[in-house]
PDB file of N, CA and C in Angstrom:
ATOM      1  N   UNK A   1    -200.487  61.951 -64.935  1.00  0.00           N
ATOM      2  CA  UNK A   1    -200.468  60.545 -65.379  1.00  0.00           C
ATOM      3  C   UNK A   1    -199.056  60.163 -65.821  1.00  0.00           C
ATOM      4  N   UNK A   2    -198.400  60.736 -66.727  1.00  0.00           N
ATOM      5  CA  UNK A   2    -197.076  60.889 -66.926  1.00  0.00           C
ATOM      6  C   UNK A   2    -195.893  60.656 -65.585  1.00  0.00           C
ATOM      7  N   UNK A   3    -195.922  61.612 -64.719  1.00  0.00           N
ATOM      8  CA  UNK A   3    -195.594  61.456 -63.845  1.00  0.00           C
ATOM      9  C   UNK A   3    -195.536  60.325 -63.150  1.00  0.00           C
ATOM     10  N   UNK A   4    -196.750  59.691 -63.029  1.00  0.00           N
ATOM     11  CA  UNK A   4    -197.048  58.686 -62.302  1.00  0.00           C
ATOM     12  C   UNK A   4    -196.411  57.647 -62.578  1.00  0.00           C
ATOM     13  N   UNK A   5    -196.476  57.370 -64.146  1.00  0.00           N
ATOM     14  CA  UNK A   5    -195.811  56.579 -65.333  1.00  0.00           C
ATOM     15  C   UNK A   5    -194.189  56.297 -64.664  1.00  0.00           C
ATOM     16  N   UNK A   6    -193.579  57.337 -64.553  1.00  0.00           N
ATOM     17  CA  UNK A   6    -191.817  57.818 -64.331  1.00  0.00           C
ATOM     18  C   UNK A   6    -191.934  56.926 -63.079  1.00  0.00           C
ATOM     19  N   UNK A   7    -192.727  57.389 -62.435  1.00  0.00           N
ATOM     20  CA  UNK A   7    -192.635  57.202 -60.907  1.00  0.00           C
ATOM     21  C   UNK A   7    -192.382  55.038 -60.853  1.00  0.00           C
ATOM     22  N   UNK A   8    -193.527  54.638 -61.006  1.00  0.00           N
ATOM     23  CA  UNK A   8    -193.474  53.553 -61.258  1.00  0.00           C
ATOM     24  C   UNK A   8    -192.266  52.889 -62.185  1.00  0.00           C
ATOM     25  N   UNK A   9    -191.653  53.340 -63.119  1.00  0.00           N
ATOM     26  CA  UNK A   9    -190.515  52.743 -63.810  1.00  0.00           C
ATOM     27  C   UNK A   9    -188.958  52.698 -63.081  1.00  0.00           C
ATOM     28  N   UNK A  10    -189.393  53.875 -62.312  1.00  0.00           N
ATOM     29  CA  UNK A  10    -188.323  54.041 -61.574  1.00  0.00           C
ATOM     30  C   UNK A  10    -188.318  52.623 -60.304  1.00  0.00           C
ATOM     31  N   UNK A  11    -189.829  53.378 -59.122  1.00  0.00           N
ATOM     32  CA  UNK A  11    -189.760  52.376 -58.386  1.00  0.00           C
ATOM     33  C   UNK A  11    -189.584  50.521 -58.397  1.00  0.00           C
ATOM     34  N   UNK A  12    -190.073  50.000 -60.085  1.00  0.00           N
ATOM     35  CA  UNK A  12    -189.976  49.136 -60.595  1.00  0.00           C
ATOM     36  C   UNK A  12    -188.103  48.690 -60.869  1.00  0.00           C
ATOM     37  N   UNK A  13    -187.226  49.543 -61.400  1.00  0.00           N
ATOM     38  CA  UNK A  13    -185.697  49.718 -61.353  1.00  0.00           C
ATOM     39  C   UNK A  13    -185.205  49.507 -60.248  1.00  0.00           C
ATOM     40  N   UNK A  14    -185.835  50.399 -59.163  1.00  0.00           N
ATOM     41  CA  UNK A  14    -185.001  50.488 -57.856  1.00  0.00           C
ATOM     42  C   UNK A  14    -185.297  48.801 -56.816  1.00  0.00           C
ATOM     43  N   UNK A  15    -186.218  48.230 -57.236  1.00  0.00           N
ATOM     44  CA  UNK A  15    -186.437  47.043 -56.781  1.00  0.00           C
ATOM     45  C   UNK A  15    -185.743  46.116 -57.268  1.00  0.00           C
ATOM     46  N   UNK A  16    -185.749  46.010 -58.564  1.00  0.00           N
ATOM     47  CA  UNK A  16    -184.678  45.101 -59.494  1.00  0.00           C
ATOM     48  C   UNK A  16    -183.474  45.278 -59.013  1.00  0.00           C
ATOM     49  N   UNK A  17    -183.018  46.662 -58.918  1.00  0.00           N
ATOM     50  CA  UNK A  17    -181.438  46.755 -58.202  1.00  0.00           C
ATOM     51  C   UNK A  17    -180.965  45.766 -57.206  1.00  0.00           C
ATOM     52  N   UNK A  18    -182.673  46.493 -56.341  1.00  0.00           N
ATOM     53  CA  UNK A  18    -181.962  45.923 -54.703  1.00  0.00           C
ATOM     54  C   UNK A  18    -181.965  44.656 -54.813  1.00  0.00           C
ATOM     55  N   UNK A  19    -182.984  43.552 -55.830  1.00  0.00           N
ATOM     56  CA  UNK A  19    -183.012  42.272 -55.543  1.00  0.00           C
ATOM     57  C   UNK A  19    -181.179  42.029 -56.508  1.00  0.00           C
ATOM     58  N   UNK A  20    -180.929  42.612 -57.394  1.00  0.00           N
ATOM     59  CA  UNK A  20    -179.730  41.925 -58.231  1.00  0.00           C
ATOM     60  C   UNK A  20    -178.459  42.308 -56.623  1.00  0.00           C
ATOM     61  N   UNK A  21    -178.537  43.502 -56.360  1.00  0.00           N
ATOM     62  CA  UNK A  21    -177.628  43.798 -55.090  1.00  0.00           C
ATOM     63  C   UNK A  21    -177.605  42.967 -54.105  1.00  0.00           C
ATOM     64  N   UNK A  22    -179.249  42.454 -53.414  1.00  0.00           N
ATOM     65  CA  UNK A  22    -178.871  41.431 -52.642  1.00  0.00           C
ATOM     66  C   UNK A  22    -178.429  40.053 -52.938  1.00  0.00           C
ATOM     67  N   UNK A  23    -178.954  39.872 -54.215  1.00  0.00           N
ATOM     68  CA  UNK A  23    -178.514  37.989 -54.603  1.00  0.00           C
ATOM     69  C   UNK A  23    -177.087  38.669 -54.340  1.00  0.00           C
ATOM     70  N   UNK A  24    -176.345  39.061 -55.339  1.00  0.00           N
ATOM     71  CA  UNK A  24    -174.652  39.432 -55.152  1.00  0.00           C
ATOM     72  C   UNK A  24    -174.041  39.153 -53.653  1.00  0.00           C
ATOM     73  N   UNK A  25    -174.626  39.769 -52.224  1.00  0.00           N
ATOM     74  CA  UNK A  25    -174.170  40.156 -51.276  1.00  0.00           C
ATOM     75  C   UNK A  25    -174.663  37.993 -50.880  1.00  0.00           C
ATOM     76  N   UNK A  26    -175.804  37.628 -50.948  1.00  0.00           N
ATOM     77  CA  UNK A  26    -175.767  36.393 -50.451  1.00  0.00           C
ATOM     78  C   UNK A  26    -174.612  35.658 -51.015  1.00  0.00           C
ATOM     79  N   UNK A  27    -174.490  35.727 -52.183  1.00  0.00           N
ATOM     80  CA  UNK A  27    -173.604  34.406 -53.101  1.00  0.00           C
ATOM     81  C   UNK A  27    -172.001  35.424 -52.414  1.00  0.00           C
ATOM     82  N   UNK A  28    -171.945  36.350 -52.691  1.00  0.00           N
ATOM     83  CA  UNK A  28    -170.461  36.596 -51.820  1.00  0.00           C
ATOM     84  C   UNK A  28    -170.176  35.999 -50.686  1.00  0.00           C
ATOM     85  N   UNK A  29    -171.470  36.207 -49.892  1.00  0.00           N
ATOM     86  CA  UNK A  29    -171.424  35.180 -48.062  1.00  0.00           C
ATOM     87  C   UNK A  29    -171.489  33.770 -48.366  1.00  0.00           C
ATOM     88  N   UNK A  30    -171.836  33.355 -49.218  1.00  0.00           N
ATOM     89  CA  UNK A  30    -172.444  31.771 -49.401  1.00  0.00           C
ATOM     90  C   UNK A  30    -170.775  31.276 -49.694  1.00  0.00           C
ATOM     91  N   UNK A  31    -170.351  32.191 -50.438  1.00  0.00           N
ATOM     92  CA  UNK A  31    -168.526  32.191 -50.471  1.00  0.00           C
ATOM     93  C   UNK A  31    -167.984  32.124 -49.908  1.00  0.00           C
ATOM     94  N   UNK A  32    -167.645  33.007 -48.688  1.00  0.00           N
ATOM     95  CA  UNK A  32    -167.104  33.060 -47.945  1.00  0.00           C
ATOM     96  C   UNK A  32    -167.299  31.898 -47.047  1.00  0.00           C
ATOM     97  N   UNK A  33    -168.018  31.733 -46.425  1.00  0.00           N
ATOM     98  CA  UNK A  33    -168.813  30.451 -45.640  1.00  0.00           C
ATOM     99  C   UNK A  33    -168.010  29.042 -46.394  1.00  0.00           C
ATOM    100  N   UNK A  34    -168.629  29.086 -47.430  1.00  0.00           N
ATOM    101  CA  UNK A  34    -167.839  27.544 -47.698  1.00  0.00           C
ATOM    102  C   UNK A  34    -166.425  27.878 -48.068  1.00  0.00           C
ATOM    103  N   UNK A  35    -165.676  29.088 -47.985  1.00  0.00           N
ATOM    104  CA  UNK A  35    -164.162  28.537 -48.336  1.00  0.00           C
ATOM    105  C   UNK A  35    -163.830  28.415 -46.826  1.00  0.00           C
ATOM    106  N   UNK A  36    -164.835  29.313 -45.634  1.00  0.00           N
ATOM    107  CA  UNK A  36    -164.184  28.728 -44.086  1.00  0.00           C
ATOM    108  C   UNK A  36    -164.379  27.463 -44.198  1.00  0.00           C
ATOM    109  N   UNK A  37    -164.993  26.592 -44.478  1.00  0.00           N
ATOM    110  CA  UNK A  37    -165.814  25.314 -44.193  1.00  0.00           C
ATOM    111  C   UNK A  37    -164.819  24.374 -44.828  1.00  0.00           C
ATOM    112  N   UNK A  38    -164.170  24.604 -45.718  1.00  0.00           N
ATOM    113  CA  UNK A  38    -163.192  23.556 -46.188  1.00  0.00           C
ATOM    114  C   UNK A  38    -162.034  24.243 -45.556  1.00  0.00           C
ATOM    115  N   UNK A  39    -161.654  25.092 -45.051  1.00  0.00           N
ATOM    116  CA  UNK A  39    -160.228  25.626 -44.421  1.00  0.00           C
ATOM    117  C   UNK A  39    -160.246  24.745 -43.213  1.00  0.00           C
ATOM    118  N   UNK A  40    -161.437  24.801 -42.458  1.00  0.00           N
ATOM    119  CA  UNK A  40    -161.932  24.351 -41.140  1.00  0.00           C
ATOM    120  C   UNK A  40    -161.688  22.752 -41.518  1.00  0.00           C
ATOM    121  N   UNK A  41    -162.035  21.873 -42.496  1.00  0.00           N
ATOM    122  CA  UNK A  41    -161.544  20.914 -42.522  1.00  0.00           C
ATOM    123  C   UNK A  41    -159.850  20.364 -42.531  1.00  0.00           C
TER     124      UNK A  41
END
């Protein structure tokens, strides 16, 4: 049961990561994108 406990806190962490990792990686592109977009103007 314990185990199980770990298991879940972890897998619960490792999801939070990936969602904080991916917002980061969109808003970096969402960056990039609009500084082409006004260069391009």
């Amino acid at each position: 049961m314990e185990v199980r406990s770990v298991e879940t806190i972890v897998l619960i962490a490792a999801v939070i990561l990936m969602t904080g990792i991916g917002m980061r990686l969109i808003h970096l592109l969402n960056a990039q994108h609009d500084a082409r977009i006004t260069a391009y103007r």
